[in-house]
C-alpha atoms as a PDB file:
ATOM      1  CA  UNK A   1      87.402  57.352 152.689  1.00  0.00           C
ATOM      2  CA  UNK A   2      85.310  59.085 150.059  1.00  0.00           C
ATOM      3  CA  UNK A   3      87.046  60.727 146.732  1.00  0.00           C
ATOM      4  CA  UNK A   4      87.357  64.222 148.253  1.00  0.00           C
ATOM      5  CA  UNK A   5      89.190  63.104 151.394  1.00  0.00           C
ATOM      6  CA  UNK A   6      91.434  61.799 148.970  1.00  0.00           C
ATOM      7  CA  UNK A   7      92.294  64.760 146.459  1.00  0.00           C
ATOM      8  CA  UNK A   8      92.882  68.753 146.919  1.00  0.00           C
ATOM      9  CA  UNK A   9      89.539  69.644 146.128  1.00  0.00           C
ATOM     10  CA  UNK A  10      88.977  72.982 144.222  1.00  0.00           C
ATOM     11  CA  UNK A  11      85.277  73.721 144.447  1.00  0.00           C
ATOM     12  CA  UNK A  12      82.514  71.066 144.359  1.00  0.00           C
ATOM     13  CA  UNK A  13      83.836  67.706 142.745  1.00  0.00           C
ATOM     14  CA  UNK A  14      86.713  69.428 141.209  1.00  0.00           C
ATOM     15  CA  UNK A  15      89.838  67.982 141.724  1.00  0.00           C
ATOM     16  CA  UNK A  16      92.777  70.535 141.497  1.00  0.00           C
ATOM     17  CA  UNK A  17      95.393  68.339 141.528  1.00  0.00           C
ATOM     18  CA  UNK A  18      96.004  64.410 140.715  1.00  0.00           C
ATOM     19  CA  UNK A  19      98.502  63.965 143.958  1.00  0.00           C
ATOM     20  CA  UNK A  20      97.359  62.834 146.916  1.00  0.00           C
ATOM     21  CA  UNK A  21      96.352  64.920 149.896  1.00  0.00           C
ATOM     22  CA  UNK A  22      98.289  65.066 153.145  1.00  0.00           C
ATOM     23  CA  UNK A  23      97.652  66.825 156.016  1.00  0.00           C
ATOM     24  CA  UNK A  24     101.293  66.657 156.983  1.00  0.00           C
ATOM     25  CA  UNK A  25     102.357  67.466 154.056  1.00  0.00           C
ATOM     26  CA  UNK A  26     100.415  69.599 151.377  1.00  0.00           C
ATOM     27  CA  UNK A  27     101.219  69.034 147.925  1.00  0.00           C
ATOM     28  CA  UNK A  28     103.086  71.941 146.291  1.00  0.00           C
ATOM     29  CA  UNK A  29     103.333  71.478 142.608  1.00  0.00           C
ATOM     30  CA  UNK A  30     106.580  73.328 141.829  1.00  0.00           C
ATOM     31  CA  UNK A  31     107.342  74.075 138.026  1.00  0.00           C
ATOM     32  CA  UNK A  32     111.419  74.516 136.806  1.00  0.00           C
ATOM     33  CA  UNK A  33     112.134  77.935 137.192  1.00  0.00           C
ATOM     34  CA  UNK A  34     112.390  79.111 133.475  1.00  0.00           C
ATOM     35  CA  UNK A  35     115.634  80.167 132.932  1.00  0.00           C
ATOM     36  CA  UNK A  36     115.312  83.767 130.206  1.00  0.00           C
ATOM     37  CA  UNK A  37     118.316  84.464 127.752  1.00  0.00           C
ATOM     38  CA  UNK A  38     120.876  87.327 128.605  1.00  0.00           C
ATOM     39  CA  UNK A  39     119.604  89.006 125.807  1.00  0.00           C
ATOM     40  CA  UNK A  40     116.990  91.411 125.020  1.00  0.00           C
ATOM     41  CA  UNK A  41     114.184  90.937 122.438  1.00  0.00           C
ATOM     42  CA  UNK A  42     113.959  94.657 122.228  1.00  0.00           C
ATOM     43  CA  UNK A  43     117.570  95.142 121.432  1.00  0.00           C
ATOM     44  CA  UNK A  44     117.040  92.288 118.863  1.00  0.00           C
ATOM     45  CA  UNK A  45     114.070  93.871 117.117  1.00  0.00           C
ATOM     46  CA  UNK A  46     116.194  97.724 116.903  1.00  0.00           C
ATOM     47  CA  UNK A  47     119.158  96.163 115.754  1.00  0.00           C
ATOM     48  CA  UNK A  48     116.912  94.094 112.938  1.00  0.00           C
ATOM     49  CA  UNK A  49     115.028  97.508 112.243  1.00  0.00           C
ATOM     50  CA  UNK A  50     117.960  99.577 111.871  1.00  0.00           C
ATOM     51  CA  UNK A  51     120.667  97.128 110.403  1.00  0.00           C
ATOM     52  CA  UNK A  52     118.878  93.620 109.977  1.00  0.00           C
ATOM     53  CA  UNK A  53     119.958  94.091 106.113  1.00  0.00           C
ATOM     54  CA  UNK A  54     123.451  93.609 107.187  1.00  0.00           C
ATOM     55  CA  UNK A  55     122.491  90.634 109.365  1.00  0.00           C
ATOM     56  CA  UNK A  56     123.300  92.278 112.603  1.00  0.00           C
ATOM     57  CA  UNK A  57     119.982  91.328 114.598  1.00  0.00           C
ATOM     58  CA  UNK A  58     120.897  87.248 113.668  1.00  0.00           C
ATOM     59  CA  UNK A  59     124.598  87.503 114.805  1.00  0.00           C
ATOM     60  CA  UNK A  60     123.290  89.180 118.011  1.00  0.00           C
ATOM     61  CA  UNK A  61     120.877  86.236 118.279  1.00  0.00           C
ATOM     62  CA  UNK A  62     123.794  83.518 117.824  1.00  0.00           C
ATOM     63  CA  UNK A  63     122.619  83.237 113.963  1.00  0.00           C
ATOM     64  CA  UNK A  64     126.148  83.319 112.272  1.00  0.00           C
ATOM     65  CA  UNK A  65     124.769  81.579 109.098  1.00  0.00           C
ATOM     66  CA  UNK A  66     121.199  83.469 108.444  1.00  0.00           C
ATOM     67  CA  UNK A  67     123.929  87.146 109.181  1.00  0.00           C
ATOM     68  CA  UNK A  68     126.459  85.947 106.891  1.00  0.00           C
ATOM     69  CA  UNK A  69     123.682  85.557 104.319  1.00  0.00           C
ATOM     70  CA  UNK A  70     122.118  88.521 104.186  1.00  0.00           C
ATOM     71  CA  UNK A  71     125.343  90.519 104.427  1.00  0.00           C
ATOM     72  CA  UNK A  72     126.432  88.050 101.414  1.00  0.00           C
ATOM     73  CA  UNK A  73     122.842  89.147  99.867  1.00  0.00           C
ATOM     74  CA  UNK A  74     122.482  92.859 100.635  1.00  0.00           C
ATOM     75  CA  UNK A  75     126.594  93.649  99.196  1.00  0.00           C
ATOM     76  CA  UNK A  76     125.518  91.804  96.115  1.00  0.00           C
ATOM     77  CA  UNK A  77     122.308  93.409  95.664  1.00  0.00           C
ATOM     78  CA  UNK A  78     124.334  97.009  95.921  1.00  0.00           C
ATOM     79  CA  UNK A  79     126.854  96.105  93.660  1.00  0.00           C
ATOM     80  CA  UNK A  80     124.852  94.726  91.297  1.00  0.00           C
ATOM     81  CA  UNK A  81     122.281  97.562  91.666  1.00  0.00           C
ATOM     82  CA  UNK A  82     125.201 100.912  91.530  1.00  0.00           C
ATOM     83  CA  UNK A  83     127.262  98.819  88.903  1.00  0.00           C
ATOM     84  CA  UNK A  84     124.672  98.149  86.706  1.00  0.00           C
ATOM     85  CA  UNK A  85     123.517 101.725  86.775  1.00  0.00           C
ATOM     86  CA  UNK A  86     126.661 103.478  85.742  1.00  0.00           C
ATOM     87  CA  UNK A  87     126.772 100.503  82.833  1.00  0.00           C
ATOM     88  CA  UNK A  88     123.722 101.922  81.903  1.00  0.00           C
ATOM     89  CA  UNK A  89     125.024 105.192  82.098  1.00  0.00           C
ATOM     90  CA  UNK A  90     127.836 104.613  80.149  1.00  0.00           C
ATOM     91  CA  UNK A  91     125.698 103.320  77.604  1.00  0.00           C
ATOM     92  CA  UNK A  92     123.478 106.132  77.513  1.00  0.00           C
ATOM     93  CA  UNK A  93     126.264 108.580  77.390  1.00  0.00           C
ATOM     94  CA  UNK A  94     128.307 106.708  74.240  1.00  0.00           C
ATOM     95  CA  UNK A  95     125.222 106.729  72.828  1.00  0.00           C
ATOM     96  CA  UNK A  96     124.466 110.056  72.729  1.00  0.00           C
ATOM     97  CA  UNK A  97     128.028 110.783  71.652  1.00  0.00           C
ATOM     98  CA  UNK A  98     127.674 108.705  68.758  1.00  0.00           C
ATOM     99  CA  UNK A  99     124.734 110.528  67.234  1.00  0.00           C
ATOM    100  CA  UNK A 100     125.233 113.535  68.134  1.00  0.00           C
ATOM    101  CA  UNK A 101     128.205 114.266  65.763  1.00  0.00           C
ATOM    102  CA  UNK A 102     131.132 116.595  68.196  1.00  0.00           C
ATOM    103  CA  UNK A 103     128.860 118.085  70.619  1.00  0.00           C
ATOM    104  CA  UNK A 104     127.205 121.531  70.579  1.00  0.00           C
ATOM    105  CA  UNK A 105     129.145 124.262  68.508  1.00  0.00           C
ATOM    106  CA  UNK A 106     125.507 126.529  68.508  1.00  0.00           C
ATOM    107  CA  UNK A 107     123.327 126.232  65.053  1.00  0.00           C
ATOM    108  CA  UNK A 108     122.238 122.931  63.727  1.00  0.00           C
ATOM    109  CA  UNK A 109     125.414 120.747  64.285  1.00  0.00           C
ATOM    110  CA  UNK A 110     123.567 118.515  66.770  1.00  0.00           C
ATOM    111  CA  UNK A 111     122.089 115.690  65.231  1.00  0.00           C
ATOM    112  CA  UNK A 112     118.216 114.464  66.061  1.00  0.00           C
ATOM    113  CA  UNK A 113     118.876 110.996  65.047  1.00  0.00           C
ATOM    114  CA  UNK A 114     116.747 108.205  67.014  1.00  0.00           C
ATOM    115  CA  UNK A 115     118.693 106.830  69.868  1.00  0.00           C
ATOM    116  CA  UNK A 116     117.454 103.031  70.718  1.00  0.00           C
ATOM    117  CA  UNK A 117     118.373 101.734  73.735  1.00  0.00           C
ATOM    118  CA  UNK A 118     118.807  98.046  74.457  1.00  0.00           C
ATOM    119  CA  UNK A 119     116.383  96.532  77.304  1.00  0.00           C
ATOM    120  CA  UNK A 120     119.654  94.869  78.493  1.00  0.00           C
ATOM    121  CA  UNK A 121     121.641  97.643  79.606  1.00  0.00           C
ATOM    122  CA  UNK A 122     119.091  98.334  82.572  1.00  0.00           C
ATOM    123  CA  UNK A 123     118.862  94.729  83.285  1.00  0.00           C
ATOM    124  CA  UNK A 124     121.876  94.590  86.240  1.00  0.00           C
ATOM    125  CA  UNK A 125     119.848  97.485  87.638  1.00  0.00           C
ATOM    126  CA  UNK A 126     117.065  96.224  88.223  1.00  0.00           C
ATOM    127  CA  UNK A 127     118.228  92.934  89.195  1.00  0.00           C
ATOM    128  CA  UNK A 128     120.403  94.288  91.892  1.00  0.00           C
ATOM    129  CA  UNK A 129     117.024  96.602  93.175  1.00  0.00           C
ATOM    130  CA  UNK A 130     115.280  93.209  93.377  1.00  0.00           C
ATOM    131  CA  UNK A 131     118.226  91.607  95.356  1.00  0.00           C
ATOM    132  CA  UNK A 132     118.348  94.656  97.917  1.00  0.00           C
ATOM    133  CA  UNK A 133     114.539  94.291  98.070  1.00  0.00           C
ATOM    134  CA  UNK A 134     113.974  90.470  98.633  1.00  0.00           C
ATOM    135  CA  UNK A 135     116.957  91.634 101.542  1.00  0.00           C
ATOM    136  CA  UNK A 136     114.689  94.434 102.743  1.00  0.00           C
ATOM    137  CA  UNK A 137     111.485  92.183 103.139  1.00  0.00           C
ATOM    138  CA  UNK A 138     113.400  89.513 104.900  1.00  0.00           C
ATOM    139  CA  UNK A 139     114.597  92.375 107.454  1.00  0.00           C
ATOM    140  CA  UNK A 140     111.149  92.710 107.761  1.00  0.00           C
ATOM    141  CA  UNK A 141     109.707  89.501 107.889  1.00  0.00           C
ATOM    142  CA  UNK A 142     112.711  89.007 110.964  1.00  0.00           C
ATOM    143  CA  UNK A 143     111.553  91.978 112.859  1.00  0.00           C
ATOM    144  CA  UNK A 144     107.854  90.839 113.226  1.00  0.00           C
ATOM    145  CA  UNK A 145     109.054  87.742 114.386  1.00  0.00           C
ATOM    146  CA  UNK A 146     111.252  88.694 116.274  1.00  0.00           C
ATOM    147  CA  UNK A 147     108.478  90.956 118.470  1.00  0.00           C
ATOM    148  CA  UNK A 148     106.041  87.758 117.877  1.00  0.00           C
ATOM    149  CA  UNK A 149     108.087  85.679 119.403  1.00  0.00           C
ATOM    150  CA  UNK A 150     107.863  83.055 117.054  1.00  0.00           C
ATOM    151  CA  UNK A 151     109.935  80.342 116.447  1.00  0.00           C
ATOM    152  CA  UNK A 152     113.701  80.671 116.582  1.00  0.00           C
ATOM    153  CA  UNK A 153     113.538  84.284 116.766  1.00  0.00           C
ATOM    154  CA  UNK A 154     112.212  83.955 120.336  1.00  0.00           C
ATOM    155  CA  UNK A 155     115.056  82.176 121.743  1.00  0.00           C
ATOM    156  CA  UNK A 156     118.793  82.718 121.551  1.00  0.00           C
ATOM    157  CA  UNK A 157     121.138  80.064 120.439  1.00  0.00           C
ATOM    158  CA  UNK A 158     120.619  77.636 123.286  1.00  0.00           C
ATOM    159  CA  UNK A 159     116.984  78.319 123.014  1.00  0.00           C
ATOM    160  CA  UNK A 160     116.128  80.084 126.298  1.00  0.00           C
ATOM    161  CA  UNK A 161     113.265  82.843 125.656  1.00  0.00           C
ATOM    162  CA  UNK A 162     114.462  86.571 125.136  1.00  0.00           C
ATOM    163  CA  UNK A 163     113.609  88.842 128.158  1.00  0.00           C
END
């Protein structure tokens, strides 16, 4: 019995499979049937796009912790942001008050004084815009991976693929 009597031959010399060859019998090789998550990777990737900075995309995905995070992150990041511009605001406007004597009664009651402005009342500001934009560039970073399929953002929870 020579070597190809022996084997599934596919071509000349080239064995196609390692099992042995039956006549009766023919091997079969039969791979699990992969089983594909309920959910959708397209319906993950809109809700990311649309309201991944609210964490949506992750809870649909069975991502409590990463959702809770970036809703966490994002209502910081706003409240920091719209606080910190009506402090500034404020600021501004007592400012302007304070040099500028009553207000306007027409003539030259209004006074041209310098107004300085401290660096730190536009500080909140911009550290809530940085917040909301770290959030923003995760949401993303998510949504590429999430039409990559890479990593755990191409499986659900139990870590079947997305259909």
């Amino acid at each position: 019995m020579i070597l190809s009597d022996q084997y599934i031959v596919n071509g000349p010399g080239v064995a196609a499979s390692a099992m042995p060859y039956s006549a009766t019998s023919p091997v079969t090789p039969s791979a699990p049937a992969l089983e594909y998550s309920p959910k959708s990777r397209t319906v993950a990737a809109v809700l990311t796009w649309f309201f991944g900075s609210l964490g949506v995309g992750n809870f649909y995905l069975g991502m409590p912790g990463r959702g809770l995070a970036k809703i966490l992150l994002s209502l910081t990041g706003w409240a920091v942001a719209v606080g910190g511009f009506f402090y500034m605001m404020t600021t501004v406007y007592e400012a302007d008050n304070r040099y500028s004597g009553s207000g306007y009664s027409g003539g030259s009651s209004y006074s041209y004084e310098i107004v300085e402005y401290n660096f730190g009342d536009v500080v909140p500001m911009f550290l809530g815009i940085v917040i909301v934009a770290v959030v923003g560039s995760w949401q993303a970073a998510e949504f590429f991976l999430i039409i990559g399929r890479n990593g755990s953002y191409g499986v659900d929870r139990e870590g079947r693929p997305l259909r």
